[in-house]
C-alpha atoms as a PDB file:
ATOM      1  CA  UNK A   1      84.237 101.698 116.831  1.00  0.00           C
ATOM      2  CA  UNK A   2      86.722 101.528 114.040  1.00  0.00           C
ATOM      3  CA  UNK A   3      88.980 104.288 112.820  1.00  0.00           C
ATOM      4  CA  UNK A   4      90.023 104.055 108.742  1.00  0.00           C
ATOM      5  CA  UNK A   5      93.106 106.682 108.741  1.00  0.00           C
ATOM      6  CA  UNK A   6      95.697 106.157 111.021  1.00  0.00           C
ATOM      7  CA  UNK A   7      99.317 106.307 110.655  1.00  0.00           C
ATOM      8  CA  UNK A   8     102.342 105.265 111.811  1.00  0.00           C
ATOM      9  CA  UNK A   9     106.113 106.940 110.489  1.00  0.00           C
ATOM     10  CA  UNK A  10     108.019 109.412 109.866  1.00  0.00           C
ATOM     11  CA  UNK A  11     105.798 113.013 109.384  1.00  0.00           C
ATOM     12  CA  UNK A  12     107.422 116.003 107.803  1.00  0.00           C
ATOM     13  CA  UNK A  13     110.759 115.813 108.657  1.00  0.00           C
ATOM     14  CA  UNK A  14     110.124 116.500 112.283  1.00  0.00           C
ATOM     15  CA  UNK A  15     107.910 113.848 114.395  1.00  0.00           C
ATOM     16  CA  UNK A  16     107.882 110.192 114.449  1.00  0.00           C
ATOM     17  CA  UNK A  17     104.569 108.123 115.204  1.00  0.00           C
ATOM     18  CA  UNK A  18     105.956 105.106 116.552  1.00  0.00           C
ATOM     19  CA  UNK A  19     104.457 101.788 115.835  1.00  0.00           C
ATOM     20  CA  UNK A  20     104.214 101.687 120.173  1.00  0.00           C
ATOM     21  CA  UNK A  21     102.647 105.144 120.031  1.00  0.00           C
ATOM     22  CA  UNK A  22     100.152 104.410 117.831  1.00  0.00           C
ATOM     23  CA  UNK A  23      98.971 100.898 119.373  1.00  0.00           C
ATOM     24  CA  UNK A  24      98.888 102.067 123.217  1.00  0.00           C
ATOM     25  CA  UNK A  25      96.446 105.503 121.842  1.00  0.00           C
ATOM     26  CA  UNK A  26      94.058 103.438 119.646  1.00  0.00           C
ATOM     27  CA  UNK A  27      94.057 101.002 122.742  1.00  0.00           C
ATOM     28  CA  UNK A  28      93.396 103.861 125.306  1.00  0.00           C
ATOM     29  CA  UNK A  29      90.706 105.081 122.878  1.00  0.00           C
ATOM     30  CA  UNK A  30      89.102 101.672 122.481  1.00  0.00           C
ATOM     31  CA  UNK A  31      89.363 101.318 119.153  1.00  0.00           C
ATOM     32  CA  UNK A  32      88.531  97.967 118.058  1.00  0.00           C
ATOM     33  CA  UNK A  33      90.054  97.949 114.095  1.00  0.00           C
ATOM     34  CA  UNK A  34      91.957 100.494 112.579  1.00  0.00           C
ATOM     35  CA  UNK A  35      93.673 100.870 109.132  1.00  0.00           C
ATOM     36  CA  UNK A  36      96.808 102.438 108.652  1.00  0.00           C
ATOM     37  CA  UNK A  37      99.314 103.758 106.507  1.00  0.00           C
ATOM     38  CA  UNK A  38     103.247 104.991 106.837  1.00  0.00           C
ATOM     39  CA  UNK A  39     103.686 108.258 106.540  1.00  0.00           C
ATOM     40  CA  UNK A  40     107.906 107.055 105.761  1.00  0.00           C
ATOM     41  CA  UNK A  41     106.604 106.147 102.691  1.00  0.00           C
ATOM     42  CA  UNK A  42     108.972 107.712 100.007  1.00  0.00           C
ATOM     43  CA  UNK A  43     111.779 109.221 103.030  1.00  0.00           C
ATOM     44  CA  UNK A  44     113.207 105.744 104.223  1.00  0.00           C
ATOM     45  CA  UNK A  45     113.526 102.097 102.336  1.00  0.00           C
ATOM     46  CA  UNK A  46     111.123 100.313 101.893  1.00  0.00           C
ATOM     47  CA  UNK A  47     112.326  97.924 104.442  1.00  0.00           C
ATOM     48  CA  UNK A  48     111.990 100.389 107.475  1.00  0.00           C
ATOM     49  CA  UNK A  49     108.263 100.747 106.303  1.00  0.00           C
ATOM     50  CA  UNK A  50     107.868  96.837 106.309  1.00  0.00           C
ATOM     51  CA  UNK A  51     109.709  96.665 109.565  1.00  0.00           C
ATOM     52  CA  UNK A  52     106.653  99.378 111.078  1.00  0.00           C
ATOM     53  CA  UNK A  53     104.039  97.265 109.495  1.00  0.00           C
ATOM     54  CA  UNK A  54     104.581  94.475 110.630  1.00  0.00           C
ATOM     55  CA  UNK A  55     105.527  96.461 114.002  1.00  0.00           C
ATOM     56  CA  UNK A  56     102.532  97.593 114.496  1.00  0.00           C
ATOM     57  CA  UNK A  57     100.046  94.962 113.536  1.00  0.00           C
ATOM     58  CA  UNK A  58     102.069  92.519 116.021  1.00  0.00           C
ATOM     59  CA  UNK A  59     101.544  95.245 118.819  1.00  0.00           C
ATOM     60  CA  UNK A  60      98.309  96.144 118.119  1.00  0.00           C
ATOM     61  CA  UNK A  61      97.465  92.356 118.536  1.00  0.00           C
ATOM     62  CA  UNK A  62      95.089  92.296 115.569  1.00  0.00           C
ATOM     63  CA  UNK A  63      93.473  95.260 115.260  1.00  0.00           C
ATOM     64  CA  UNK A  64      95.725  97.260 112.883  1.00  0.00           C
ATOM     65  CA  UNK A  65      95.083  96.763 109.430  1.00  0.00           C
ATOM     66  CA  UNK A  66      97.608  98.274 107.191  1.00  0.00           C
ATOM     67  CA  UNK A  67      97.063  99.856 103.599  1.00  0.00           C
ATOM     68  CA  UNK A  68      99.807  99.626 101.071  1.00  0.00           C
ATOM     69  CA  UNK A  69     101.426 103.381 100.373  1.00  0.00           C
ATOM     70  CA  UNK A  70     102.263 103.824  96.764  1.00  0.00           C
ATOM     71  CA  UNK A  71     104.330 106.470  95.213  1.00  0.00           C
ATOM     72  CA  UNK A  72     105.304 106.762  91.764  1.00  0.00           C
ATOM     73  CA  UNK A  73     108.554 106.004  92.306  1.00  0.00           C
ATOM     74  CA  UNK A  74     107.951 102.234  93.838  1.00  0.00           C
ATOM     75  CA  UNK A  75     105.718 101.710  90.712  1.00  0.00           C
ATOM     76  CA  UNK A  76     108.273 102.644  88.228  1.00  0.00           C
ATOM     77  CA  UNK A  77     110.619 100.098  90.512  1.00  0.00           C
ATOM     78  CA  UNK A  78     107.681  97.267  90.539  1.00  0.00           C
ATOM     79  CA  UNK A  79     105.069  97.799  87.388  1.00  0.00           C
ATOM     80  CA  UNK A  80     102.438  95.310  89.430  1.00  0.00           C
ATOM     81  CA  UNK A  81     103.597  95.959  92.637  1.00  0.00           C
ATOM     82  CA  UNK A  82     104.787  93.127  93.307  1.00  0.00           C
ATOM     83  CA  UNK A  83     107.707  93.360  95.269  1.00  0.00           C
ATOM     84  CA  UNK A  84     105.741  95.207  97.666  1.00  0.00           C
ATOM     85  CA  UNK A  85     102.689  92.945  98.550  1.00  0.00           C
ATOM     86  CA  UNK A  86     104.541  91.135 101.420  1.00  0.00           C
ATOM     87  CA  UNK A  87     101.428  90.753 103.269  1.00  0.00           C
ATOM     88  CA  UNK A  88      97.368  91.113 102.728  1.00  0.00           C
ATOM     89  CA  UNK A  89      96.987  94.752 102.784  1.00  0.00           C
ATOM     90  CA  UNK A  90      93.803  95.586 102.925  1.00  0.00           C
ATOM     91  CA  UNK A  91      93.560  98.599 100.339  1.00  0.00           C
ATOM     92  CA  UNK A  92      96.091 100.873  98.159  1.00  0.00           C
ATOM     93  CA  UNK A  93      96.867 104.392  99.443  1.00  0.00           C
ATOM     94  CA  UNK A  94      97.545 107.241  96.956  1.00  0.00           C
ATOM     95  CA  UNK A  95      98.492 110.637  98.494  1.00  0.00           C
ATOM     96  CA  UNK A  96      98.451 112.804  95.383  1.00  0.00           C
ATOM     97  CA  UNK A  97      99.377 116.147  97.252  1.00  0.00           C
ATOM     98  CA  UNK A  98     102.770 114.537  98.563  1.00  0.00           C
ATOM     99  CA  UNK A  99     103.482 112.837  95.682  1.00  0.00           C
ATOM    100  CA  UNK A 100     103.374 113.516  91.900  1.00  0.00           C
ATOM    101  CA  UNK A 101     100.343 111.785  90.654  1.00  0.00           C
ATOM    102  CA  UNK A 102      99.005 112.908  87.572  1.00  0.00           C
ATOM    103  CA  UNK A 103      94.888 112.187  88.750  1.00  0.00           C
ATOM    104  CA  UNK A 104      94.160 111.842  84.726  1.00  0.00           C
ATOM    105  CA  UNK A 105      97.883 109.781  83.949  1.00  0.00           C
ATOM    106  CA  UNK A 106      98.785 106.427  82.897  1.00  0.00           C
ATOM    107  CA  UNK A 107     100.757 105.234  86.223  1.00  0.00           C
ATOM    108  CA  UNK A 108      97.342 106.194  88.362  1.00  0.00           C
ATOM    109  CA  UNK A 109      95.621 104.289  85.962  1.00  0.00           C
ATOM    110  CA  UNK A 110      98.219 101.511  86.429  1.00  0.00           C
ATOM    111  CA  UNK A 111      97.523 101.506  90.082  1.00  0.00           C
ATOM    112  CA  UNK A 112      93.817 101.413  89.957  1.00  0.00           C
ATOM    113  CA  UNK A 113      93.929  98.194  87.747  1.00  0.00           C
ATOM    114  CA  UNK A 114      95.721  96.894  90.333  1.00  0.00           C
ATOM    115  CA  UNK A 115      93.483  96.925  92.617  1.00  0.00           C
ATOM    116  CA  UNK A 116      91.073  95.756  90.859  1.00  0.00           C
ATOM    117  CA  UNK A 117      92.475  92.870  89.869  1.00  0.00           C
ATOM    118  CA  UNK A 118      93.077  92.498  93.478  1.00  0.00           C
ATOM    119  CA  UNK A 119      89.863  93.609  94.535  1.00  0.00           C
ATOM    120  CA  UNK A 120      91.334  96.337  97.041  1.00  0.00           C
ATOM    121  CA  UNK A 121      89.864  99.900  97.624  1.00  0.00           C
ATOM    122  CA  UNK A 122      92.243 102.895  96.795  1.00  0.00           C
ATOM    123  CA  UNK A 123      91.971 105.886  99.119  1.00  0.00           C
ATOM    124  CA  UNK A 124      93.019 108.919  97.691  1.00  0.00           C
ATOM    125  CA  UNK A 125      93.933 112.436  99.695  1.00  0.00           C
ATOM    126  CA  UNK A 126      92.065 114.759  99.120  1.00  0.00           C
ATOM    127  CA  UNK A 127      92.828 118.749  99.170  1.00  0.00           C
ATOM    128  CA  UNK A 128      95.981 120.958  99.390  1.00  0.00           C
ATOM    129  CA  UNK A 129      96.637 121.559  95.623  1.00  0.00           C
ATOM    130  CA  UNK A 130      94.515 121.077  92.683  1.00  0.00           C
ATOM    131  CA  UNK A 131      95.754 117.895  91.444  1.00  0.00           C
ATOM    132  CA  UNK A 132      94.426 116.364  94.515  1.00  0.00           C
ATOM    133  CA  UNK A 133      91.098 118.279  94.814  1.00  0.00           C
ATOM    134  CA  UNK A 134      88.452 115.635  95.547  1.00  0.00           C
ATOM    135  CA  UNK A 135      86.717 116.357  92.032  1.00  0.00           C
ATOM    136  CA  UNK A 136      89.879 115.299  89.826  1.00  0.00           C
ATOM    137  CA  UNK A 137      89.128 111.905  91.551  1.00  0.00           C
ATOM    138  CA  UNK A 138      85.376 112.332  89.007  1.00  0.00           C
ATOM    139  CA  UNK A 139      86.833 110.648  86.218  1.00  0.00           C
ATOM    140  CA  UNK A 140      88.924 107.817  87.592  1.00  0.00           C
ATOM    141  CA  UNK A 141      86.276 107.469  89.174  1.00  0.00           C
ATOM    142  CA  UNK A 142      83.785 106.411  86.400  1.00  0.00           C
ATOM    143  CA  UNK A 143      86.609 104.733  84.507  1.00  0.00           C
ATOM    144  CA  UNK A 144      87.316 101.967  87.196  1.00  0.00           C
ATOM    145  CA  UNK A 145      83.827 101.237  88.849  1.00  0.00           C
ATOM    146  CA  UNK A 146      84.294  97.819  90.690  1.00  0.00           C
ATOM    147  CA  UNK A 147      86.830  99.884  92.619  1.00  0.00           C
ATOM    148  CA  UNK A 148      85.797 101.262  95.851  1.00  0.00           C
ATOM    149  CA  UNK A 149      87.074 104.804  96.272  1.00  0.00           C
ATOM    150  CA  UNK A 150      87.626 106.560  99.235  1.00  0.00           C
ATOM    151  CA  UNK A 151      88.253 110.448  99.319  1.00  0.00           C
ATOM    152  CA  UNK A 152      89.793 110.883 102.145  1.00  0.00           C
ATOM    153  CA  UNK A 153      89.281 114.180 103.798  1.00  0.00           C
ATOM    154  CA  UNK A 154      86.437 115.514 101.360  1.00  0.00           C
ATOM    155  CA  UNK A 155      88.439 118.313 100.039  1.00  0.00           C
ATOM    156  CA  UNK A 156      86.482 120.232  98.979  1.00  0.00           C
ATOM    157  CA  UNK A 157      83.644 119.068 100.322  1.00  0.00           C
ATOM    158  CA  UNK A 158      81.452 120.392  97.616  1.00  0.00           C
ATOM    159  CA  UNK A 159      83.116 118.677  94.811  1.00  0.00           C
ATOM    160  CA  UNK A 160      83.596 115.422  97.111  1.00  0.00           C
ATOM    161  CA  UNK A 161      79.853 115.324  97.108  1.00  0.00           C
ATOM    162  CA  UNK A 162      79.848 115.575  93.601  1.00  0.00           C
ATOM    163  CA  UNK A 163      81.716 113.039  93.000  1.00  0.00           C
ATOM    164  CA  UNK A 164      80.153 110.672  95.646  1.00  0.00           C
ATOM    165  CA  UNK A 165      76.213 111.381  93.639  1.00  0.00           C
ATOM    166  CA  UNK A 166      78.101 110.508  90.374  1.00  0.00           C
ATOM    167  CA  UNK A 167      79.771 107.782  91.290  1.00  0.00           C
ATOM    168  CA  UNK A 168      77.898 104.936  93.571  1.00  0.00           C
ATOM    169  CA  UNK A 169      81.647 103.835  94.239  1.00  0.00           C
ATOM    170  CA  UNK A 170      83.471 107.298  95.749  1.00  0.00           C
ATOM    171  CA  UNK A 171      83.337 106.801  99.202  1.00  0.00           C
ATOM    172  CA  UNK A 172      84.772 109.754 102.072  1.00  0.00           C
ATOM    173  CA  UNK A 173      86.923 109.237 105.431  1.00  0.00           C
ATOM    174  CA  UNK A 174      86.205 111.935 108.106  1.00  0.00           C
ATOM    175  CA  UNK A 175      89.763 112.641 108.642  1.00  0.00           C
ATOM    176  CA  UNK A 176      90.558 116.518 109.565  1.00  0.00           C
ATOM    177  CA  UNK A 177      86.724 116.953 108.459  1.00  0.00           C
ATOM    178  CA  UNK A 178      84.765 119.642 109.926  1.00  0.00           C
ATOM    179  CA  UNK A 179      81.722 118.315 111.934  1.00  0.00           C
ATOM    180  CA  UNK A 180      79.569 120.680 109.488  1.00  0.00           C
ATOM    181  CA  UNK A 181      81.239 119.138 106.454  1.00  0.00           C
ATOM    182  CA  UNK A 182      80.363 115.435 108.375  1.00  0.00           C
ATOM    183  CA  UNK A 183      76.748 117.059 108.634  1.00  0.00           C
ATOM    184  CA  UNK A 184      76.242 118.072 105.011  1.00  0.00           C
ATOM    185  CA  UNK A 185      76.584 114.052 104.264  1.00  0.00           C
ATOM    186  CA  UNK A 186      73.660 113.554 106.072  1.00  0.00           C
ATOM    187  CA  UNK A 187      71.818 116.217 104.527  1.00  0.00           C
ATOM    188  CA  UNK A 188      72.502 114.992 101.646  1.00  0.00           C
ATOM    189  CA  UNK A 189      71.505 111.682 101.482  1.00  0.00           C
ATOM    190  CA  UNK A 190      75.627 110.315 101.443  1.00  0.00           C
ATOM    191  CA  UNK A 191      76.207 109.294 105.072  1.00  0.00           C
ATOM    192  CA  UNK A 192      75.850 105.473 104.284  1.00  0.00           C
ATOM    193  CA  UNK A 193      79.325 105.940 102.027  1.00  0.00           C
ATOM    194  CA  UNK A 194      80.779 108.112 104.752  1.00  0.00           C
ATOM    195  CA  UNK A 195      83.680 105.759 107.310  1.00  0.00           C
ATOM    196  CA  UNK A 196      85.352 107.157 110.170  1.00  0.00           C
ATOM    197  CA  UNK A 197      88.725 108.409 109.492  1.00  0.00           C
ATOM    198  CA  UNK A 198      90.987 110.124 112.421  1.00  0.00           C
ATOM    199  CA  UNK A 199      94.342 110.584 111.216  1.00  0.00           C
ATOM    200  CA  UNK A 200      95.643 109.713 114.247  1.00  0.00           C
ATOM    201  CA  UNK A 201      97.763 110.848 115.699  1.00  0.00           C
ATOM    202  CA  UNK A 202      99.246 113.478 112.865  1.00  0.00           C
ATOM    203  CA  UNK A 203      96.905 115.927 114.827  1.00  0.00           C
ATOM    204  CA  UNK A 204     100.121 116.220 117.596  1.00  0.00           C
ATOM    205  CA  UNK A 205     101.912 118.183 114.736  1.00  0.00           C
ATOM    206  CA  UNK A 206      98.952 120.512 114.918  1.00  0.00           C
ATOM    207  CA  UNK A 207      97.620 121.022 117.963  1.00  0.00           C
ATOM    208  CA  UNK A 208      99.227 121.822 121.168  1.00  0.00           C
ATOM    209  CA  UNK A 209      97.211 118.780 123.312  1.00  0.00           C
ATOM    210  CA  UNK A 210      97.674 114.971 123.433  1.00  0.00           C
ATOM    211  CA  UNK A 211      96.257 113.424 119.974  1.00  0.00           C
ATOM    212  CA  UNK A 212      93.850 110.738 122.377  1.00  0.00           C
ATOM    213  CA  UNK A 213      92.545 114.305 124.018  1.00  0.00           C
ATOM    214  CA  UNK A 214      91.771 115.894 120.569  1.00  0.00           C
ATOM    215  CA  UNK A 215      90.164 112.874 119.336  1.00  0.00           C
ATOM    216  CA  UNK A 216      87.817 112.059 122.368  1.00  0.00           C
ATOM    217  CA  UNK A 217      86.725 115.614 122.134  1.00  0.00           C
ATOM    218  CA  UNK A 218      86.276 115.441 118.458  1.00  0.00           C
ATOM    219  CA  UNK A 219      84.571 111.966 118.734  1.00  0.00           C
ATOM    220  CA  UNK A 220      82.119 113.487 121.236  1.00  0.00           C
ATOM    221  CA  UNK A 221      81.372 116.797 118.960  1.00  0.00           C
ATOM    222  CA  UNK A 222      80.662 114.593 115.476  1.00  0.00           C
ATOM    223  CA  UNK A 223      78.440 111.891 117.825  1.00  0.00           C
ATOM    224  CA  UNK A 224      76.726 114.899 119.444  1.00  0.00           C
ATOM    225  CA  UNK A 225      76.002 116.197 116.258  1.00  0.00           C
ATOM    226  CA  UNK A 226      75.175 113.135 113.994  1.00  0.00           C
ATOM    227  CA  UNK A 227      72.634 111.351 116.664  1.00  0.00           C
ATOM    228  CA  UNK A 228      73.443 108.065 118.091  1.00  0.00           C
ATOM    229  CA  UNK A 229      72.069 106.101 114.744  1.00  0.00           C
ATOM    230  CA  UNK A 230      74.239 107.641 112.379  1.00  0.00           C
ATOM    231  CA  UNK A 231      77.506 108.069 114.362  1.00  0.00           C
ATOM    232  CA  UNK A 232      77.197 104.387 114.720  1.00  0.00           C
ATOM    233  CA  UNK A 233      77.166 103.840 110.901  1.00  0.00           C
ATOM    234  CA  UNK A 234      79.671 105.711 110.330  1.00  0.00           C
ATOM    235  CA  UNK A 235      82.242 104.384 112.893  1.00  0.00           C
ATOM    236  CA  UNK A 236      80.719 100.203 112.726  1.00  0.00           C
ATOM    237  CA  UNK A 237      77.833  99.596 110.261  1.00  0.00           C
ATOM    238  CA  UNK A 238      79.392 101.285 107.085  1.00  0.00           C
ATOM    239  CA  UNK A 239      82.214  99.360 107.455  1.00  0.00           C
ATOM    240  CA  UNK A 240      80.750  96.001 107.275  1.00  0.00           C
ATOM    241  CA  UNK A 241      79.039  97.196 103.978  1.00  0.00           C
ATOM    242  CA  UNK A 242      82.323  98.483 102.439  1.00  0.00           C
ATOM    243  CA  UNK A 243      84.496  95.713 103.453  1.00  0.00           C
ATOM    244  CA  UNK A 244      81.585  92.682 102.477  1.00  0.00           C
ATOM    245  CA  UNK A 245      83.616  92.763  98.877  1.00  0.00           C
ATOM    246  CA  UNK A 246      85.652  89.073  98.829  1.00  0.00           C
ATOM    247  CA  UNK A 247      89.177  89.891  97.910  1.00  0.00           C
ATOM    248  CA  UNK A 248      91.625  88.296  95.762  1.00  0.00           C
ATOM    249  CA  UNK A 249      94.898  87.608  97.785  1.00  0.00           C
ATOM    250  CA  UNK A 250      98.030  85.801  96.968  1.00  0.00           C
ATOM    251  CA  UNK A 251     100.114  87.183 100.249  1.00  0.00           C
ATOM    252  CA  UNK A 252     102.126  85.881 102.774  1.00  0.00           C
ATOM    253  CA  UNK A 253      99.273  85.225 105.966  1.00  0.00           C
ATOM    254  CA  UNK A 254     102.656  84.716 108.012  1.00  0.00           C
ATOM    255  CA  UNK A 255     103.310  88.466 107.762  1.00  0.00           C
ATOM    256  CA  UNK A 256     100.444  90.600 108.630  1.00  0.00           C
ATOM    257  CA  UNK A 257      97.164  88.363 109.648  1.00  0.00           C
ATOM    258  CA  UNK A 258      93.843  87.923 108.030  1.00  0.00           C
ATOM    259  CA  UNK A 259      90.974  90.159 109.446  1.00  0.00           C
ATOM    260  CA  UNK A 260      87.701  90.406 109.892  1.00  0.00           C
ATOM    261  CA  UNK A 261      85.618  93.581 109.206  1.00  0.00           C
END
């Protein structure tokens, strides 16, 4: 299976997901790709961030894939991002609840023509205040739509739905989802555009158990739920479909390697 939200960093102030951490649970929990983000993004230089990149792809031998956190600030510093693509990320993350992003402003915008110059997905968060509710994603959305979206989260799920039967290029992560919320994709007619998303392993800042014990008994509930055919697409089959996209890359293959979806 593959997991498309996992983290490594720093985490409110209080817990550090270590790139070692991270590699030795996805590896317990026989996870064969997973794409990640740093949660230091914004707290520390950008050169600790680079340093747990590269960290953990080297550890994970492979099978970490890292996304490229973006906050306003690193924008303002680098107007094409430049200075930040030391490697071939393999998306753009935009967490518009922790950060300041105007969902209808010029710097978004910036971003999203970015990537799709680049031909890179941009995941947003989704949920926790209303500039990040999954429906101000609608018109971005329909503005830019050769970019694959993800909503991660599908907060709230009702307007994430929305979105995803507007827009043939919203796609949702199952991170933090409820397995009903995973269900009403199915029902209604979205689960091809759905991709498994854990958050691992911010759930140890929620939960008083291991994070590799709350996701094996979370895996189990969604796959118990789904069916056998449709927890497979949404943890292998989708991603071959969202990730059959060539991209445009121009990065340094010494740094984070190629992959394979």
């Amino acid at each position: 299976m593959q997991d498309f939200h996992v983290h490594t960093g720093h985490f409110k102030g209080k817990l550090y997901f270590s790139p070692e951490e991270v590699a030795e649970g996805m590896k317990a929990l026989h996870v064969e790709r997973y794409y990640f983000s740093s949660t230091s993004t914004g707290s520390v230089p950008f050169s600790e961030v680079r340093h747990e990149i590269e960290s953990l792809v080297d550890l994970s031998g492979g099978r970490a894939v890292p996304f490229l956190w973006v906050s306003p600030e690193m924008l303002e510093h680098s107007p094409d991002l430049g200075s930040y693509f030391f490697c071939e990320f393999a998306g753009i993350k935009i967490h518009g609840y922790h950060h300041d992003w105007n969902p209808n402003g010029k710097p978004l915008r910036r971003v999203l023509s970015i990537a799709r110059d680049k031909v890179l997905p941009v995941m947003f968060h989704t949920g926790g205040c209303e500039r990040s509710d999954a429906g101000v994603y609608m018109n971005i959305c329909r503005e830019f739509p050769s970019v694959k979206i993800i909503l991660a989260h599908g907060r709230p799920i009702d307007e994430c739905v929305a979105v995803m039967k507007e827009c043939p290029n919203a796609w949702a992560d199952t991170a933090f989802m409820s397995v009903n919320s995973i269900v009403k994709f199915r029902d209604e007619g979205l689960i091809s555009r759905v991709l498994w998303g854990s958050d691992f392993p911010v759930m140890r800042y929620y939960y008083d158990m291991p994070a590799t014990e709350y996701y094996r008994h979370n895996t189990g509930a969604v796959s118990e739920a789904l069916g056998d055919e449709d927890f497979a697409r949404i943890t292998r089959d989708n991603f071959r479909q969202f990730f059959s996209t060539k991209r445009q890359t121009r990065n340094d293959p010494r740094a984070c390697p190629k992959f394979q979806p």
